[in-house]
Each structure stands twice: as C-alpha cells, then as structure tokens.
C-alpha atoms as a PDB file:
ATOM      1  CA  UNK A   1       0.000   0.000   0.000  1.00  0.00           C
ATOM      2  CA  UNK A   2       1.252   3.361  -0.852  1.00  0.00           C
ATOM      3  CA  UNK A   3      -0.382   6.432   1.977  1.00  0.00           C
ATOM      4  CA  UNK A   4       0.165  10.159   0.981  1.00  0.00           C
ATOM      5  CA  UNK A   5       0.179  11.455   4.543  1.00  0.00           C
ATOM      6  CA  UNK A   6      -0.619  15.511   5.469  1.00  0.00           C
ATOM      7  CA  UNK A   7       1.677  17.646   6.841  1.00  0.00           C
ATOM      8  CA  UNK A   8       1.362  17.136  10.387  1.00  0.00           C
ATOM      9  CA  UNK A   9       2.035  13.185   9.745  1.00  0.00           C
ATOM     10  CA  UNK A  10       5.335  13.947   7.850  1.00  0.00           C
ATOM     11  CA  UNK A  11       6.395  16.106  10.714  1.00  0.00           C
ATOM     12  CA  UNK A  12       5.758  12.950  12.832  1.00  0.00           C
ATOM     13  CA  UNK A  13       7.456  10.788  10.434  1.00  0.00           C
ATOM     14  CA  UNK A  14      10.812  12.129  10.512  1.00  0.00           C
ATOM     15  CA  UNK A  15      10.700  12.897  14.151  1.00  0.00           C
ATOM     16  CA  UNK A  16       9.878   9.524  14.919  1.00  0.00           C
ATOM     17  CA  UNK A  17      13.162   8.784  12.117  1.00  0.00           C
ATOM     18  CA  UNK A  18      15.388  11.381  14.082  1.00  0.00           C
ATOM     19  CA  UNK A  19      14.771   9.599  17.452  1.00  0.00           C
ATOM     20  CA  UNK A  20      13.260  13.216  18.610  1.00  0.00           C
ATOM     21  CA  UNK A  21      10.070  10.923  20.010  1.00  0.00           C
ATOM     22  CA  UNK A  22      12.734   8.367  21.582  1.00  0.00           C
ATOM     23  CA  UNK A  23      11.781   5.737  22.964  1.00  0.00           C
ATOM     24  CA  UNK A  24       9.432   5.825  20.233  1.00  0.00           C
ATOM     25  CA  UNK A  25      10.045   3.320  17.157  1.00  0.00           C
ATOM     26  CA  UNK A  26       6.902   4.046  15.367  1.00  0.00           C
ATOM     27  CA  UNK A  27       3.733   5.156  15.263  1.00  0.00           C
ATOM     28  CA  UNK A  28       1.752   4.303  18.362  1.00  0.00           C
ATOM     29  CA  UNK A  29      -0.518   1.103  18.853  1.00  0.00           C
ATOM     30  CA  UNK A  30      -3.892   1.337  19.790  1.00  0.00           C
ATOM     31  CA  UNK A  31      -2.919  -0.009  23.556  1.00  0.00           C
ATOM     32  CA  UNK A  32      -0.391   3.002  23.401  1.00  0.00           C
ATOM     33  CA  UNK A  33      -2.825   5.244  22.030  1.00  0.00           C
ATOM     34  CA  UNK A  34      -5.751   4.508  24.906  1.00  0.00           C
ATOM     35  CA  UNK A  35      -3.078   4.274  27.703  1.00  0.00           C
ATOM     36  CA  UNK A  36      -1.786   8.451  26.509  1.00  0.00           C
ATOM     37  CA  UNK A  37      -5.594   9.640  26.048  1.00  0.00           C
ATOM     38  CA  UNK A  38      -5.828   8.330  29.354  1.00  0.00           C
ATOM     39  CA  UNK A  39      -2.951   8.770  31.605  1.00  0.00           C
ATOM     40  CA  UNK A  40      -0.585  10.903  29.426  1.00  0.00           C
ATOM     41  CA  UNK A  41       2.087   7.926  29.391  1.00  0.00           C
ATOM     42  CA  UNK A  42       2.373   5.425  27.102  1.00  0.00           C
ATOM     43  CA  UNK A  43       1.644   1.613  28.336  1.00  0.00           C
ATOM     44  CA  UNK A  44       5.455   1.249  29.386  1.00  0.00           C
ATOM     45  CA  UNK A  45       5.207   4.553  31.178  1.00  0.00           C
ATOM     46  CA  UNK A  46       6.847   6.322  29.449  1.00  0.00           C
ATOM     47  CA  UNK A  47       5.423  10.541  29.261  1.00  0.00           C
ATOM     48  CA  UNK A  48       3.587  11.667  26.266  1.00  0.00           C
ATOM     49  CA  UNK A  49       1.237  14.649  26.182  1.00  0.00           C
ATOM     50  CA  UNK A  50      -0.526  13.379  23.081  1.00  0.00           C
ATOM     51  CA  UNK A  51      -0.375  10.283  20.827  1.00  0.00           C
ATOM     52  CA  UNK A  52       1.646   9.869  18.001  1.00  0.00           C
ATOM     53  CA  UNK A  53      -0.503   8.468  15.531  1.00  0.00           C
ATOM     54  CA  UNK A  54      -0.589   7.903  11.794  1.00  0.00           C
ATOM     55  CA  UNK A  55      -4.275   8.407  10.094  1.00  0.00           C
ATOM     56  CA  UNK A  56      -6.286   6.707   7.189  1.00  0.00           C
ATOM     57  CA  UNK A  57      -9.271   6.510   5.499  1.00  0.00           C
ATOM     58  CA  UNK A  58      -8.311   3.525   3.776  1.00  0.00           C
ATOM     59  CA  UNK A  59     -10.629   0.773   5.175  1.00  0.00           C
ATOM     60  CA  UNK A  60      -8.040  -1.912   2.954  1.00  0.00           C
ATOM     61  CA  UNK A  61      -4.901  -1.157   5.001  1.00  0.00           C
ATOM     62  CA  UNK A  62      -4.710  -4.744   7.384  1.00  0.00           C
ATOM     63  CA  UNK A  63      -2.435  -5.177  10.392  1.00  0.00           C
ATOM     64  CA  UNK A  64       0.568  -6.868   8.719  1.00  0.00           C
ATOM     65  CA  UNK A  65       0.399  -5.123   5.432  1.00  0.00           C
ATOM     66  CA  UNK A  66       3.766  -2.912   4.799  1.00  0.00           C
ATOM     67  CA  UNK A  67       2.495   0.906   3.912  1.00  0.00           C
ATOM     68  CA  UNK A  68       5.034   3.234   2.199  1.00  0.00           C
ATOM     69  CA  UNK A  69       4.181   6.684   3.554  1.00  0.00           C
ATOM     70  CA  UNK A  70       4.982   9.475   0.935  1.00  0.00           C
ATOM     71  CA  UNK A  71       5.082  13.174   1.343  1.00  0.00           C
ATOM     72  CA  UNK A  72       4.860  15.503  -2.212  1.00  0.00           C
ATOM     73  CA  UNK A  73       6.501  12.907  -4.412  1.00  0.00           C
ATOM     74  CA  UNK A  74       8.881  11.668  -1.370  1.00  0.00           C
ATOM     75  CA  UNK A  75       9.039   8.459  -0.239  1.00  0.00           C
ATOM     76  CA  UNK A  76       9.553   9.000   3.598  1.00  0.00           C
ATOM     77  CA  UNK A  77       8.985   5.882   5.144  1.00  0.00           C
ATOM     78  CA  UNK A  78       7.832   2.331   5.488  1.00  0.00           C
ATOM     79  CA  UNK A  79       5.374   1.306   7.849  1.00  0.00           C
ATOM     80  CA  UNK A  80       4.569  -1.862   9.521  1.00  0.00           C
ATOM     81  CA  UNK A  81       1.517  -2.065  10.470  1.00  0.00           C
ATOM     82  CA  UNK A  82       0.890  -3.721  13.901  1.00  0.00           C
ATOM     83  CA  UNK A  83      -2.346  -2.313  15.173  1.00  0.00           C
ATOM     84  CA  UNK A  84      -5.318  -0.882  13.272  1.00  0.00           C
ATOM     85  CA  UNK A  85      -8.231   0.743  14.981  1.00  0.00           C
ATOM     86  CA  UNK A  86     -11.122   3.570  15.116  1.00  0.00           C
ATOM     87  CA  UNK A  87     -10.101   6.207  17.415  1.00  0.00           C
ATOM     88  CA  UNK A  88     -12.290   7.537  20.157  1.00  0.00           C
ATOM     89  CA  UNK A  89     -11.653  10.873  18.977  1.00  0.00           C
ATOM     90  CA  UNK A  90     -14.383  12.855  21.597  1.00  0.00           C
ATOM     91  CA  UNK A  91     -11.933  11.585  24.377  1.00  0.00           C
ATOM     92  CA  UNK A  92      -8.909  12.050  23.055  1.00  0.00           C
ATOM     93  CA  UNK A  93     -10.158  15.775  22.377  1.00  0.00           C
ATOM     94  CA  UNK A  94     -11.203  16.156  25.920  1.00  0.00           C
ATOM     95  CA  UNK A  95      -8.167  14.591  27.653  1.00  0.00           C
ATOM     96  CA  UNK A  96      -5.415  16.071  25.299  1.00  0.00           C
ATOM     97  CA  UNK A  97      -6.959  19.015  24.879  1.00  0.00           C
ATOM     98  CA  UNK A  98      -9.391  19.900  27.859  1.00  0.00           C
ATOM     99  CA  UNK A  99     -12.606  20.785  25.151  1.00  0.00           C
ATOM    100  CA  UNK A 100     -14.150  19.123  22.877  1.00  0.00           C
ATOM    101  CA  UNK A 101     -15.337  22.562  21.385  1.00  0.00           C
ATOM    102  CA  UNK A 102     -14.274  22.761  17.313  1.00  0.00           C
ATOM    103  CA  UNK A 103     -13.299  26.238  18.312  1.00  0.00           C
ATOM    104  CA  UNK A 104     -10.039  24.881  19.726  1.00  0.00           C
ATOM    105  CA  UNK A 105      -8.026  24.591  16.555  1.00  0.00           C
ATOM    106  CA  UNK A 106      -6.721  21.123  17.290  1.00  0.00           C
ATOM    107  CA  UNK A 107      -9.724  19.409  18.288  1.00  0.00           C
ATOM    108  CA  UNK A 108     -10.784  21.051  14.829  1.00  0.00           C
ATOM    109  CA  UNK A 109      -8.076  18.859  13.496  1.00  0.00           C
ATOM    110  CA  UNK A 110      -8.835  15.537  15.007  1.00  0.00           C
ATOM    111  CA  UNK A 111     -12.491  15.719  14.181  1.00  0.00           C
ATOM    112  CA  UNK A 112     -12.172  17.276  10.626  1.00  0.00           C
ATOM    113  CA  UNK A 113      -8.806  16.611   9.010  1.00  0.00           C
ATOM    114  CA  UNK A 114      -7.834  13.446  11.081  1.00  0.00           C
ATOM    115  CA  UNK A 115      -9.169  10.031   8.940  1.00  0.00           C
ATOM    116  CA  UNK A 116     -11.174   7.237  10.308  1.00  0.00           C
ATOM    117  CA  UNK A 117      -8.520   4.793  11.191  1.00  0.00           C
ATOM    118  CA  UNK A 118      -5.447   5.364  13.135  1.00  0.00           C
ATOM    119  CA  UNK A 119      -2.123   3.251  12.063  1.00  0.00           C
ATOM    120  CA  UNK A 120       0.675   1.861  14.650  1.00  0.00           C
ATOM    121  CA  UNK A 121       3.593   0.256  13.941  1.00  0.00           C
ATOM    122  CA  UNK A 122       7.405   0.087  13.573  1.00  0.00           C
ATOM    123  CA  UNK A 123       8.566   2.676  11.045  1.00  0.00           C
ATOM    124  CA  UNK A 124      11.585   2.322   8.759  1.00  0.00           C
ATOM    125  CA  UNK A 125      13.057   5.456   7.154  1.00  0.00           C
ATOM    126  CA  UNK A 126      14.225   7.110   4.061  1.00  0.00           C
ATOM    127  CA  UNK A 127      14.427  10.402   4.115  1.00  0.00           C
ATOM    128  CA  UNK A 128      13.458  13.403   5.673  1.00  0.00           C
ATOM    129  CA  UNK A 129      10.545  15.565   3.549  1.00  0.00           C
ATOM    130  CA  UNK A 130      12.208  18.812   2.363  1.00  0.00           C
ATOM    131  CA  UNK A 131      11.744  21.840   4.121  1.00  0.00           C
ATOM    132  CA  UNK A 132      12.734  25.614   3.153  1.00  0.00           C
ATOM    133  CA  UNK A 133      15.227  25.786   6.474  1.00  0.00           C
ATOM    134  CA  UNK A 134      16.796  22.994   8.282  1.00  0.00           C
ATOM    135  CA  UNK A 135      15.641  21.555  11.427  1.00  0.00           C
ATOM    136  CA  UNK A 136      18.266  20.019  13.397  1.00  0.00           C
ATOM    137  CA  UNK A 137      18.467  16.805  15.360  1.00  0.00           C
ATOM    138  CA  UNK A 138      18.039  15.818  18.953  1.00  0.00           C
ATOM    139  CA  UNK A 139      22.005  14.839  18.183  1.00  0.00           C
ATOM    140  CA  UNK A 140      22.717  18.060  16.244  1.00  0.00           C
ATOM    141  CA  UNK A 141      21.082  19.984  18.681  1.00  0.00           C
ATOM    142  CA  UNK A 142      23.275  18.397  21.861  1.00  0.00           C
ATOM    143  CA  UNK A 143      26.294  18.444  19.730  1.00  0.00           C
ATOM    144  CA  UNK A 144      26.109  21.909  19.526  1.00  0.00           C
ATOM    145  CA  UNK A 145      24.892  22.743  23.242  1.00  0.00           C
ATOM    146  CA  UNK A 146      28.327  24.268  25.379  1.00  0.00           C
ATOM    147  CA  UNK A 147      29.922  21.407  27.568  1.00  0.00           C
ATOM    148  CA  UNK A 148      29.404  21.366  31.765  1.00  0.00           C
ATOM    149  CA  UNK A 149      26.243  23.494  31.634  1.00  0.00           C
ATOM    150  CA  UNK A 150      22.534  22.869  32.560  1.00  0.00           C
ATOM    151  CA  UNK A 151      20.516  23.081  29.815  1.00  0.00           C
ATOM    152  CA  UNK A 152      16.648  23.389  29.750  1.00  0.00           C
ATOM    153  CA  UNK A 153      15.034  23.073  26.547  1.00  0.00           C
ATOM    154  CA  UNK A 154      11.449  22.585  24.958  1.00  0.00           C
ATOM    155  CA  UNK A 155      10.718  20.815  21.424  1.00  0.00           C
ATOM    156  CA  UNK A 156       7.252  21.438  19.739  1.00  0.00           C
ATOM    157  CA  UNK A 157       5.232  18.508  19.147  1.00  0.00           C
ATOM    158  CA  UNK A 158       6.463  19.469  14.951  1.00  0.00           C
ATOM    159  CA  UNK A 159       9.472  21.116  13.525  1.00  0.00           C
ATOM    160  CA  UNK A 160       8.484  24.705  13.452  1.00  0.00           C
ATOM    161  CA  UNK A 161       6.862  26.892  11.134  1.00  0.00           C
ATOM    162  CA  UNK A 162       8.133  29.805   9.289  1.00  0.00           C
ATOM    163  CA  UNK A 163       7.100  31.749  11.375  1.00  0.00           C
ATOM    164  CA  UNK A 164       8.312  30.411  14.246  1.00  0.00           C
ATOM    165  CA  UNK A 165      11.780  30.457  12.842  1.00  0.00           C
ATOM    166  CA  UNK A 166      11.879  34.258  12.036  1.00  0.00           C
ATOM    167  CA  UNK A 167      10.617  34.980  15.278  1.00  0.00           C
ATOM    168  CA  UNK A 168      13.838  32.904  16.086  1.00  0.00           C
END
C-alpha cells in the first residue's frame, strides 16, 4: 500500500526517524494510544502529552500489510503495520486538549482533518521531507549545546513553522 500522509504526519514521520520521540520506534498502537488519552504515558510509562498516531481513510490497510508513507513525491517511510483501529476521537479531544469545542483549533483537526482509522507500527526510514530551512536533530542539537552546563530546553510537538523560525 502506498499512503500520501498531510503535513502534520510527515512532521511525525521524521521525528519519529530522528529519534526526537525516543523511545518511540513508530507510530503508536492502539494499547499506546488509549493508555496516553488516558494517563498521558504510554503503556510502558513512558510521558507523552498526546499520541503519536498515523491516520487513514483507507478501510483496505490490514495489520501486517507494509504501507510506504509518501510526502509531495517523497518516499519517507515504510510502515509496519501492527495495530489498526477507530479512534475515540471525543476523548482524546477532551483529555489532550481539555474541550471538545471545534473552536479549539486542534480538536478542529482531530475531528475534521484526522481520517477514520489510526495506524501503529514500527517505522523504517528514508528520508526526511524537504523543508525551506533545516531543522536540526536531537544529536545536532546536543552536539552543539556548550559542555558542563545545565541546559533546559522545549521541542514542539512538529518542527516549526516559518514563522516560528523568524521569530527565532
């Protein structure tokens, strides 16, 4: 199967390739994904504020079945798929999110752009999808940081925006 993902799932992609969602190997399972809409930790424990998740509407994607995620004529990845399911989206809204209103622009998201199905599995890397400025790795980025300092950082959920970067 060949998935064109959006934006926000290419983002995921090559963070999940980077190692920036470490311990993360892939795309949550559905255990994953109820155990993080529930208790913001994956089912090893592990902290997540919101589910990584890859979404479909295609109903002939089985668990087994290899998927090669694209992004604007890239091939990014190969998924393989483990779990398959239909989200509870109303309470992953409410518990990631605190509203379920569509006013809230991510809630928006999950109920409107988001597809039926959710994908998990182990995902196997090709290359990054082009960007107009380079985002650095969790490697690059401690590489770089001085030596015998404390260092408190915070990493968006996706590489930044435009935006973001000029503000920068």
């Amino acid at each position: 199967h060949i998935h064109e993902c959006s934006e926000r799932n290419a983002c995921d992609t090559e963070l999940l390739m980077i190692g920036a969602f470490s311990p993360l190997e892939g795309f949550m399972s559905e255990i994953d994904y109820q155990s993080v809409i529930k208790n913001h930790r994956d089912s090893k424990g592990f902290l997540f504020g919101l589910p990584i998740v890859l979404d479909t509407n295609n109903n002939n994607i089985n668990i087994g079945d290899k998927v090669l995620i694209t992004y604007k004529g890239q091939n990014l990845a190969v998924l393989d798929v483990n779990s398959k399911w239909e989200p509870d989206k109303y309470s992953e809204a409410k518990f990631c999110y605190g509203t379920t209103s569509l006013e809230h622009p991510a809630v928006k998201m999950i109920f409107h752009e988001r597809g039926q199905f959710y994908l998990g599995g182990r995902v196997y890397g090709f290359e990054a999808p082009v960007r107009e400025f380079p985002c650095k790795s969790p490697r690059e980025v401690r590489d770089s940081l001085p030596a015998n300092f404390d260092i408190v950082a915070f990493q968006c959920r996706n590489p930044i925006h435009r935006a973001h970067y000029e503000l920068f």
